[in-house]
Protein backbone atom coordinates (compact mmCIF):
# COMPACT_ATOMS: atom_id res chain seq x y z
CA UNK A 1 7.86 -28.76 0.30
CA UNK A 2 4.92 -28.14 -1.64
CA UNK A 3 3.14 -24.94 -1.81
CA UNK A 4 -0.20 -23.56 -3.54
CA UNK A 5 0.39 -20.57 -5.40
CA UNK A 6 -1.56 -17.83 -7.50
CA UNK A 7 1.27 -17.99 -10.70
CA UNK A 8 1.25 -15.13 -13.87
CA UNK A 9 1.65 -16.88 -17.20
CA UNK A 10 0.46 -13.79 -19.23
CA UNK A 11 -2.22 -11.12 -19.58
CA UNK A 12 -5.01 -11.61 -17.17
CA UNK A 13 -3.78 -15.14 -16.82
CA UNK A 14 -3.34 -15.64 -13.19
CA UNK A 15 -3.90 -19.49 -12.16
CA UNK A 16 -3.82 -21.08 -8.92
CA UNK A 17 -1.86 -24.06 -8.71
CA UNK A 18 -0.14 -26.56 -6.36
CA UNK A 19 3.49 -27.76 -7.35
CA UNK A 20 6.96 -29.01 -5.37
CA UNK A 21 9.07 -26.18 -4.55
CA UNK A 22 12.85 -26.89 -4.95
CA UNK A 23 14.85 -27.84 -1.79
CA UNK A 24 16.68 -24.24 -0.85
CA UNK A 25 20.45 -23.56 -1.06
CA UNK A 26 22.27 -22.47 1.48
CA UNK A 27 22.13 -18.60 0.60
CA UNK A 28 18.27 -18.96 0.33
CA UNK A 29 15.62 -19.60 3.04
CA UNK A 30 12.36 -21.38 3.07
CA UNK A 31 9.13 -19.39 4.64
CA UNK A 32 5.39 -19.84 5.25
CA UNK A 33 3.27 -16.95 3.87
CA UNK A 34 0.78 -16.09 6.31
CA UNK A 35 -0.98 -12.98 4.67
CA UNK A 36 -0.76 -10.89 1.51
CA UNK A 37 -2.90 -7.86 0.49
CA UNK A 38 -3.97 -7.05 -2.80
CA UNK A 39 -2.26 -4.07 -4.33
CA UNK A 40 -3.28 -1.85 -7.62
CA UNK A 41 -0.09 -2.43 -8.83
CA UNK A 42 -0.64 -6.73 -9.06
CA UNK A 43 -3.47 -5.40 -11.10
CA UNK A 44 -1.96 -3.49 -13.34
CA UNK A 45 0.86 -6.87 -13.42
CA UNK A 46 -2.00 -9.11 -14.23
CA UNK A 47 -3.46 -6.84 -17.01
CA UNK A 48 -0.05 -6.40 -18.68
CA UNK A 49 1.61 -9.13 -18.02
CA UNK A 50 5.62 -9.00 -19.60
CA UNK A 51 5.20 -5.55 -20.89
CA UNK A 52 5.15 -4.50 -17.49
CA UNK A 53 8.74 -3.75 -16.61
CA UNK A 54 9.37 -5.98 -13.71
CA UNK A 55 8.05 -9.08 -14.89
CA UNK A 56 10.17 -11.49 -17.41
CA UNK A 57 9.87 -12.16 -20.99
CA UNK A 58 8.94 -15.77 -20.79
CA UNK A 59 6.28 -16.29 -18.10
CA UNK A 60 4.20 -18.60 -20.51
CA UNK A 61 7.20 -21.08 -19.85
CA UNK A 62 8.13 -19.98 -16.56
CA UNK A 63 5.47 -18.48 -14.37
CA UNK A 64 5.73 -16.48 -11.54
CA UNK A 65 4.44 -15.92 -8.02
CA UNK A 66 2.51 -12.46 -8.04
CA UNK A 67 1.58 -10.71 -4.45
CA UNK A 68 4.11 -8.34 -3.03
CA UNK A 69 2.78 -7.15 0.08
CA UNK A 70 3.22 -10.22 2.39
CA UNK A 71 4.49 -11.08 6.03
CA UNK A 72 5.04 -14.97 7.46
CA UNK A 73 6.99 -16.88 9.52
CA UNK A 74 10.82 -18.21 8.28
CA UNK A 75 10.61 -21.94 8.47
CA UNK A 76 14.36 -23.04 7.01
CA UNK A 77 17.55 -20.56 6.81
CA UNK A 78 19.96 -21.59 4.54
CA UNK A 79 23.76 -21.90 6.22
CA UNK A 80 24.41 -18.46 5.12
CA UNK A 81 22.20 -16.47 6.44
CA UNK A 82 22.00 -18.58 9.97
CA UNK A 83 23.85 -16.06 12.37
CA UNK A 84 20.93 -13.37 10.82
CA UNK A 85 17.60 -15.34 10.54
CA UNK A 86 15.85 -17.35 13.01
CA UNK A 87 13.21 -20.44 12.36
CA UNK A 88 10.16 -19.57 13.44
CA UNK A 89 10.57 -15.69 13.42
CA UNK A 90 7.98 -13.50 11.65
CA UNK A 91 9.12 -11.55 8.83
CA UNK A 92 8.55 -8.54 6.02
CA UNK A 93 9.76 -8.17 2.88
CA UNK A 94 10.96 -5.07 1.09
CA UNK A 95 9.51 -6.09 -2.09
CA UNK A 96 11.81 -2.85 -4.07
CA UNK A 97 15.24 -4.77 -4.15
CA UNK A 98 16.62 -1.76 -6.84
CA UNK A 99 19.47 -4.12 -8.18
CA UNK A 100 21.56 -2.49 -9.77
CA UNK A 101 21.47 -4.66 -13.28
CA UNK A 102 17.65 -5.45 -13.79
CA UNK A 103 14.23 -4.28 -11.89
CA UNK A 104 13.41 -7.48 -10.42
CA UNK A 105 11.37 -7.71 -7.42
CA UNK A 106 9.12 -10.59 -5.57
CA UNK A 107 5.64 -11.26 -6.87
CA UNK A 108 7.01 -9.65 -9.96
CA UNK A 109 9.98 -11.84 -11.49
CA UNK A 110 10.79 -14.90 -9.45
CA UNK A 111 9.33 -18.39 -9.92
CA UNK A 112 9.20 -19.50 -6.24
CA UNK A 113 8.77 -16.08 -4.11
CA UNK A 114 5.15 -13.62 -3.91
CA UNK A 115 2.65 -13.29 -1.62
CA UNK A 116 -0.45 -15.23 -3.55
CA UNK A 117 1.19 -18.31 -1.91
CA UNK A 118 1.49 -20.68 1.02
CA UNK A 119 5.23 -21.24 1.11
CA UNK A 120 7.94 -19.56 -0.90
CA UNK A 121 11.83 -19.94 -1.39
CA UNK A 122 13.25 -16.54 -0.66
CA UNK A 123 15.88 -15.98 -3.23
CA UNK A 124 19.79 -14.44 -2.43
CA UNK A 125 18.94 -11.21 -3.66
CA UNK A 126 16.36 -10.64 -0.93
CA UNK A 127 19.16 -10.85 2.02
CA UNK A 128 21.96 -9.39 0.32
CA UNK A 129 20.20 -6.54 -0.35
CA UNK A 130 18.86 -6.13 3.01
CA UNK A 131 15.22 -6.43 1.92
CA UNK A 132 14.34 -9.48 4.25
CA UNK A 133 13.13 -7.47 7.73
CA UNK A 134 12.66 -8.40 11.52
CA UNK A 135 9.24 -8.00 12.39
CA UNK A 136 7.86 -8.30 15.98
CA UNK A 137 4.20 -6.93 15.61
CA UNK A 138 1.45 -8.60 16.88
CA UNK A 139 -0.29 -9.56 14.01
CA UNK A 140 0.63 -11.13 10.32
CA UNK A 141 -1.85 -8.63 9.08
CA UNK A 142 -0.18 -5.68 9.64
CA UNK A 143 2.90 -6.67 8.33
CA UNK A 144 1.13 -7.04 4.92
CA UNK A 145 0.72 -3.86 5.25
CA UNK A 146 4.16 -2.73 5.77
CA UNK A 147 4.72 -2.12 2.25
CA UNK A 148 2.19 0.16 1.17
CA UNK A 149 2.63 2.19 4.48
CA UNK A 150 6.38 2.34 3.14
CA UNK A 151 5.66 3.79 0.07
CA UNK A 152 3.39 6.57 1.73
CA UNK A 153 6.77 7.10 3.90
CA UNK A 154 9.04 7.07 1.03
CA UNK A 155 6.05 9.38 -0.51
CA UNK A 156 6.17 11.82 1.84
CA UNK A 157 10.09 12.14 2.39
CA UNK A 158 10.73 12.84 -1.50
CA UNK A 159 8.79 15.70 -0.81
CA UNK A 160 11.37 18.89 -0.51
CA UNK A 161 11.29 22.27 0.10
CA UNK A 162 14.43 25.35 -0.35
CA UNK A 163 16.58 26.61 2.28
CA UNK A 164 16.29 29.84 2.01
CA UNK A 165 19.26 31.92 0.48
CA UNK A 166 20.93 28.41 -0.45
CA UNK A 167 20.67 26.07 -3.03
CA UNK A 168 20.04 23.28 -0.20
CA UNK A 169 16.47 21.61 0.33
CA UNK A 170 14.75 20.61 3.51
CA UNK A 171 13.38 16.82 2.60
CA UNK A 172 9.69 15.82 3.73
CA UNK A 173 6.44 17.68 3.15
CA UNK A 174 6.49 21.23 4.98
CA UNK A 175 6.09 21.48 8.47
CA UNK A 176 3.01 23.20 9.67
CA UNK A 177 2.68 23.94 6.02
CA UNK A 178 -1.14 22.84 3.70
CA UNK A 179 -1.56 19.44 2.43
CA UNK A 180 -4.00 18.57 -0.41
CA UNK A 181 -4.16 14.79 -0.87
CA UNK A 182 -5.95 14.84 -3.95
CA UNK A 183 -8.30 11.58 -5.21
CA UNK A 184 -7.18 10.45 -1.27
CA UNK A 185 -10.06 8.31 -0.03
CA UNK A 186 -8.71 4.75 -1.75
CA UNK A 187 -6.22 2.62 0.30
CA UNK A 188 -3.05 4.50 -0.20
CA UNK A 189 -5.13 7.87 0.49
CA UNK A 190 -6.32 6.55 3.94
CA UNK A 191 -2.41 5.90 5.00
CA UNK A 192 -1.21 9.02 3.48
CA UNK A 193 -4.02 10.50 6.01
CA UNK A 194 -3.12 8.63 9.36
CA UNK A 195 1.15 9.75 8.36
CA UNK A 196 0.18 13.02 7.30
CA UNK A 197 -1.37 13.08 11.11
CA UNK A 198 0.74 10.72 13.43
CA UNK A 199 4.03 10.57 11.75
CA UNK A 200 7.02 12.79 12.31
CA UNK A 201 6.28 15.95 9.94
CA UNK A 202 2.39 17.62 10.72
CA UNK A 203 1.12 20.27 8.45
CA UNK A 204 -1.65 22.33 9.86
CA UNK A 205 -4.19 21.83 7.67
CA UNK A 206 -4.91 19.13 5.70
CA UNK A 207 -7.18 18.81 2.82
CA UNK A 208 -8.72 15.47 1.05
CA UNK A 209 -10.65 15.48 -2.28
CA UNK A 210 -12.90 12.43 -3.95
CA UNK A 211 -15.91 12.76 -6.51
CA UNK A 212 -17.99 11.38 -3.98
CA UNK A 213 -19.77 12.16 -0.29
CA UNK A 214 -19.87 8.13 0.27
CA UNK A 215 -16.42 7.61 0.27
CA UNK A 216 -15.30 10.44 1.74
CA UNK A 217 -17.85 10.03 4.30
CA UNK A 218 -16.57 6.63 4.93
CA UNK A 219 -12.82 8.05 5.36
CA UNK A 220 -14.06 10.66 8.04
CA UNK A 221 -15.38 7.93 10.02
CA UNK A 222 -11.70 6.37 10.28
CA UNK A 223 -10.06 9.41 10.80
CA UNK A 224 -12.42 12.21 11.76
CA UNK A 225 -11.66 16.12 11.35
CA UNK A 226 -12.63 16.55 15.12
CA UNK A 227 -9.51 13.88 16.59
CA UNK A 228 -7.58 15.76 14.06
CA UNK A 229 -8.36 19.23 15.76
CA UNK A 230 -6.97 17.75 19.21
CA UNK A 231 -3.73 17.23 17.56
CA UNK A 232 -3.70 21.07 16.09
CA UNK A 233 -4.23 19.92 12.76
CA UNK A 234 -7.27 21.11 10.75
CA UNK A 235 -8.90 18.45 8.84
CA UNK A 236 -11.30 18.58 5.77
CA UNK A 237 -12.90 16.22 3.23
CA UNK A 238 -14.30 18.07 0.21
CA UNK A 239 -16.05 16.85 -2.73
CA UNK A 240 -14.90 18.74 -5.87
CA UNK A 241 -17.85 17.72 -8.04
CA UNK A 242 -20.28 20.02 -7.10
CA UNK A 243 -17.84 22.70 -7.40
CA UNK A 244 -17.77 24.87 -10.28
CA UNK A 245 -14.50 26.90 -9.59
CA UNK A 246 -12.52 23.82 -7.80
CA UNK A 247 -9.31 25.95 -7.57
CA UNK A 248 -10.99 28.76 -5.84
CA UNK A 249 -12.59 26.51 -3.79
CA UNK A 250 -9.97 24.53 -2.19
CA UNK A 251 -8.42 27.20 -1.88
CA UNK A 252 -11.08 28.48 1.04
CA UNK A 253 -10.23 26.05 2.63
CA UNK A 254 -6.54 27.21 3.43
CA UNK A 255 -7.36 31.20 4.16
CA UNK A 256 -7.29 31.66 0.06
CA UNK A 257 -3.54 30.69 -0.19
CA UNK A 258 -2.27 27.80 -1.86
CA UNK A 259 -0.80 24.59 -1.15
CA UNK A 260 2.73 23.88 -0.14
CA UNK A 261 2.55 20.02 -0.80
CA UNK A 262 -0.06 18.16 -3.08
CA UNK A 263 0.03 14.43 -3.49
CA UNK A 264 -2.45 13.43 -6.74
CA UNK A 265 -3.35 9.79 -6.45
CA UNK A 266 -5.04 9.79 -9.28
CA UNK A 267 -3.65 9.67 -13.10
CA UNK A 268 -6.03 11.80 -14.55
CA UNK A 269 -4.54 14.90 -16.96
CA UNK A 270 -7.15 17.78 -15.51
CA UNK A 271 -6.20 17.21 -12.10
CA UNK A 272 -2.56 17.34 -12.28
CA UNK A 273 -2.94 20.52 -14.54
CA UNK A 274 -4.66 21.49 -11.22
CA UNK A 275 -2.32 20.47 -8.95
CA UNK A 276 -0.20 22.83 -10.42
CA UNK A 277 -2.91 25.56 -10.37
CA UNK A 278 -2.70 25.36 -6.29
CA UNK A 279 1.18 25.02 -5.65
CA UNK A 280 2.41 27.92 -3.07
CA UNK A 281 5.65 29.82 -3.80
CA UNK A 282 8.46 26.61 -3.27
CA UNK A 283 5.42 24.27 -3.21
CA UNK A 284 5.74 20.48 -4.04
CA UNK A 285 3.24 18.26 -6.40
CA UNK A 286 4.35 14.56 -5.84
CA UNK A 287 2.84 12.96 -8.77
CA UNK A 288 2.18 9.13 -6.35
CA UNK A 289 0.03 7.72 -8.68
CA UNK A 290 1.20 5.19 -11.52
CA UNK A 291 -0.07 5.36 -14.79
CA UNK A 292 -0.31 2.50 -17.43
CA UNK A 293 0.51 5.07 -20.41
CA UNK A 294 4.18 5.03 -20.69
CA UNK A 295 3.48 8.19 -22.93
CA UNK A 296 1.13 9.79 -20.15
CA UNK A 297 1.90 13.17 -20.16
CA UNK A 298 -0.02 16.74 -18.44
CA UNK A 299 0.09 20.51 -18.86
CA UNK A 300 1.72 22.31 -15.41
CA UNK A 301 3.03 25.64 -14.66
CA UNK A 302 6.54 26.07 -16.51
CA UNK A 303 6.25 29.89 -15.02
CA UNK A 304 5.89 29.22 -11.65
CA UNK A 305 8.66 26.33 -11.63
CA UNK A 306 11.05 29.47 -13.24
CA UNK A 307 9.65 32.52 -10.83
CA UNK A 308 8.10 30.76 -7.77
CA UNK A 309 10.50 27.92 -7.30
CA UNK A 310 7.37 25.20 -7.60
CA UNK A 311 8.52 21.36 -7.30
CA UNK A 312 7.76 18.34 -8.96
CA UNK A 313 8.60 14.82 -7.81
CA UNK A 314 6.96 11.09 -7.98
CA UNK A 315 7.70 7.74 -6.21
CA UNK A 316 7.41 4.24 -6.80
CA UNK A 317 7.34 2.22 -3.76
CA UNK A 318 9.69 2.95 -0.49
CA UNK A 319 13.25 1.50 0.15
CA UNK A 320 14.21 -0.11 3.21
CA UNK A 321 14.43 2.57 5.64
CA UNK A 322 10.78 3.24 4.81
CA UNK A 323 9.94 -0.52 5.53
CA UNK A 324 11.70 0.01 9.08
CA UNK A 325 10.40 3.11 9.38
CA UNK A 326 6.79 1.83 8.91
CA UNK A 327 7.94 -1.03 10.77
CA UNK A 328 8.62 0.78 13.77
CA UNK A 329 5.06 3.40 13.47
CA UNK A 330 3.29 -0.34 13.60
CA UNK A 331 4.88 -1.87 16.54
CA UNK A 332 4.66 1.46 18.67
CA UNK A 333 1.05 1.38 17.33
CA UNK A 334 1.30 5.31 15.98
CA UNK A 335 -0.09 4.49 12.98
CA UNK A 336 -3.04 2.39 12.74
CA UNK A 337 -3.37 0.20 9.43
CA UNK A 338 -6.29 -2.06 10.48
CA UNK A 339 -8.15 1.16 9.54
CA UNK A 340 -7.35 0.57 5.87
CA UNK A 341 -8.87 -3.04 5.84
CA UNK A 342 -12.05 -3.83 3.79
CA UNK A 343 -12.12 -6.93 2.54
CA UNK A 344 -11.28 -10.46 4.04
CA UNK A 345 -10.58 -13.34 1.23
CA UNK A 346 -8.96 -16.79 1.04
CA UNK A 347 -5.99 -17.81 -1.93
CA UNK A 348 -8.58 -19.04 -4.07
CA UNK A 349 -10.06 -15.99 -4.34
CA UNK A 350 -7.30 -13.51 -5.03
CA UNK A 351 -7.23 -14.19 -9.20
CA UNK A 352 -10.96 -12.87 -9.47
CA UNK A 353 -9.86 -10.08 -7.13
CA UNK A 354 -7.19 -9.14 -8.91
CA UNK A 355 -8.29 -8.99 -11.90
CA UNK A 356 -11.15 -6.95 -10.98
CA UNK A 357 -9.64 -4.53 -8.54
CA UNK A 358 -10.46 -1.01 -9.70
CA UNK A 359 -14.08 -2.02 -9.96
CA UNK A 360 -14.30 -3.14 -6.09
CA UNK A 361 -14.66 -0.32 -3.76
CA UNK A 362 -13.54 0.17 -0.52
CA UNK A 363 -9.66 0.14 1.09
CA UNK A 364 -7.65 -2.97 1.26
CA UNK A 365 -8.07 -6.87 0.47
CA UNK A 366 -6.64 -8.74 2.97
CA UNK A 367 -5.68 -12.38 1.78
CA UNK A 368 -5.11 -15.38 5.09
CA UNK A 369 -3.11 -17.45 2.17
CA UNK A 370 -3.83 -20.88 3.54
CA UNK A 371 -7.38 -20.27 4.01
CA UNK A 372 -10.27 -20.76 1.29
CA UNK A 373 -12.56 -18.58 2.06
CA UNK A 374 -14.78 -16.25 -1.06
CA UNK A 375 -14.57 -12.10 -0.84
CA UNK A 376 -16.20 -10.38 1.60
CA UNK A 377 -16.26 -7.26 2.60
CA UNK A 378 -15.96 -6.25 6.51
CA UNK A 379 -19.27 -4.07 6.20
CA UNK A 380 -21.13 -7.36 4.19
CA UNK A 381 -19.66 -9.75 7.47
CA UNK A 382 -20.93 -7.46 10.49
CA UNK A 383 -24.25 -6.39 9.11
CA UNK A 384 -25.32 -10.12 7.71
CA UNK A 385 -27.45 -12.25 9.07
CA UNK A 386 -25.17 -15.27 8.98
CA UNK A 387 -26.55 -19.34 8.67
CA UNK A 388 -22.93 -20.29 8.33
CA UNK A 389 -21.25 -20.52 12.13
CA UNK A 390 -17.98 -19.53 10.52
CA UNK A 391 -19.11 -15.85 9.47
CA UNK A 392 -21.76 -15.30 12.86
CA UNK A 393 -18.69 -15.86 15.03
CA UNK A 394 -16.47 -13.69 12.89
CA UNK A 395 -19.10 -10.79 13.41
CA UNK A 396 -19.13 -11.46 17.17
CA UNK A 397 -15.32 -10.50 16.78
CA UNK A 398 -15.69 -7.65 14.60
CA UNK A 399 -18.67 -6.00 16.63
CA UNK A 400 -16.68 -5.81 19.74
CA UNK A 401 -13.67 -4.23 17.41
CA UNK A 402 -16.23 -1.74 15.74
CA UNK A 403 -16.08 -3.63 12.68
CA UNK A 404 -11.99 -3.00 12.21
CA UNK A 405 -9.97 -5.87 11.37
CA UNK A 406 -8.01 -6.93 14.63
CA UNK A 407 -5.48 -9.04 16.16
CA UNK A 408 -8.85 -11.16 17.45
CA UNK A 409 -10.33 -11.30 14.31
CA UNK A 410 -6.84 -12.95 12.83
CA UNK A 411 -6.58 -15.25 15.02
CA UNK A 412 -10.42 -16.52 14.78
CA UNK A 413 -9.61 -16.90 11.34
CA UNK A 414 -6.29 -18.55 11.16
CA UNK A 415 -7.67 -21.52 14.26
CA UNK A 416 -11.64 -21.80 12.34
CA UNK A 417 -11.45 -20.53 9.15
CA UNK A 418 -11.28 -23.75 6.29
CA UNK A 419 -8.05 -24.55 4.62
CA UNK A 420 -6.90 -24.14 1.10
């Protein structure tokens, strides 16, 4: 079987190449890759290349498969794993395996397995460590999307709080408590939104920072503060800019209290040191985003972690009860991820996108792998005036969808759109 495939062979050398993959053993399985999207973290891959932990020594010799957000459709199980997987089933990966000897993880460390490909071997590890999932959504595209909604999940239940009178916590963000998602209007910002509002735990009010009125404009428009109110949850978007005394500030917005949880996606020093600034008595600061610096380091509250019990965790990614967890919020349709898509782009452009992530607004890049199709964003498709028939009857579909990726929109692109 051959496959085309966006490979890593060292720092910001990403190359897109077609090759024979080997003939699969009978603990592995063979599977079409349908769609991937684009995370920071295959950024900061592609930037480091093998002094990023996860990715091998020797990728100048032996490249490997980047993309680790990606659902398809099994096309061969391997004799082992035939009572478990079915040909022709869709499927998500838990790209996190945690082995317990090395950090290896797909579209990170294996030659033949990411999502910047067409078809992929699936290695052993995958199924034996229960990281290959059943999924029976509609689309492909929101099973790309599992993965980052799992690490909100996992996010959000590392979050603890005390037990008053016992040295017990209560796991997951407080409920009915106030949320500050802080630098929240990027993709992982606009999911930590829609679960801080339709999944299990609620707070009551919830507060969203940027640096700018366009963006957080943008992310009112997906999730507005007035469908928020019908749910008992208030809902602001506040840009900290134009505020001289930021801590005073958002703290108006909360009746002059504090917060009890505060997720920074953001690695910047000042606003951590902030963070800390706003944690309530037993509040929690989940430090979400990653930095590059190994040696990146801020100033916090060592007082109110000894007298007012404040909290400090971060997460990398979700495990798989996170993956079924978002797996089940998609199929029951509670959370809606479609929101979250900006960008619509074949395998031949994912390198350029990669590589030049942080510098391309908007929320996520959503890759149809065997398509060849440039970048464009869903705004740039419905407003054009389009000579191409391709793109005016992919804005037909959008229009009718208010210019949201959609089940529609997927399909018009997997039966027109041009092939890799």
């Amino acid at each position: 079987m051959k496959t085309t495939a966006l490979r890593l062979y060292g720092k910001e050398d990403l190359r897109l190449e077609k090759f024979e993959l080997p003939e699969i053993k009978s603990d592995e399985i063979l599977a079409e890759v349908v769609t991937d999207s684009i995370c920071m973290s295959s950024w900061k891959e592609a930037k480091i290349a093998s002094d990023h932990k996860k990715v091998p020594n020797d990728i100048a010799e032996n490249p490997i498969i980047v993309g680790h957000e990606f659902c398809g459709r099994i096309v061969k199980v391997g004799d082992k794993w035939k009572d478990k997987f079915e040909e022709g089933s869709k499927f998500a990966i838990q790209p996190n395996l945690q082995l317990p000897d090395r950090p290896d993880c797909p579209g990170y460390s294996f030659p033949y397995i990411g999502g910047d490909a067409t078809y992929v071997v699936i290695p052993k590890e995958v199924m034996e460590h229960d990281c290959l999932l059943e999924y029976n959504g509609e689309t492909y595209f929101e099973g790309s999307l599992l993965e980052p909604l799992s690490c909100v999940i996992g996010g959000f239940n590392a979050n603890y709080h005390l037990i008053e009178g016992t040295y017990d916590h209560k796991m997951g963000i407080k409920e009915g408590g106030n949320l500050l998602i802080m630098g929240g209007t990027g993709p992982m910002g606009l999911l930590q939104i829609d679960y801080a509002l339709h999944g299990p735990i609620n707070p009551k009010n919830l507060v969203v920072t940027d640096l700018t009125d366009e963006k957080l404009q943008a992310a009112a428009k997906l999730y507005s503060p007035e469908d928020a109110k019908k749910d008992g949850i208030n809902l602001h978007y506040v840009n900290v800019s134009k505020q001289e005394d930021q801590v005073a500030y958002l703290q108006s917005f909360v009746d002059n209290e504090s917060y009890d949880d505060i997720f920074v996606l953001v690695p910047v020093k000042p606003v951590l040191t902030q963070a800390s600034t706003l944690l309530a008595k037993d509040g929690c600061l989940n430090f979400f985003a990653g930095p590059r610096d190994k040696n990146f380091s801020a100033e916090v509250n060592l007082y109110d972690v000894h007298y007012n019990f404040t909290h400090y965790v971060g997460t990398s990614g979700g495990n798989t009860d996170d993956m079924r967890a978002a797996i089940k919020l998609v199929e029951e349709r509670k959370v809606k991820v479609e929101k979250v898509v900006s960008h619509l782009l074949g395998l031949n452009a994912v390198a350029d996108t990669t590589l030049n992530l942080p510098s391309i607004p908007g929320g996520k890049k959503l890759i149809y792998t065997h398509k060849n199709m440039p970048r464009k964003s869903l705004e740039e498709i419905v407003t054009g005036d389009h000579s191409d028939s391709f793109y005016a009857g992919l804005k037909e579909v959008l229009v009718q969808n208010n210019g949201l990726w959609s089940k529609a929109a997927e399909q018009y692109v997997l039966t027109y759109g041009e092939g890799i």
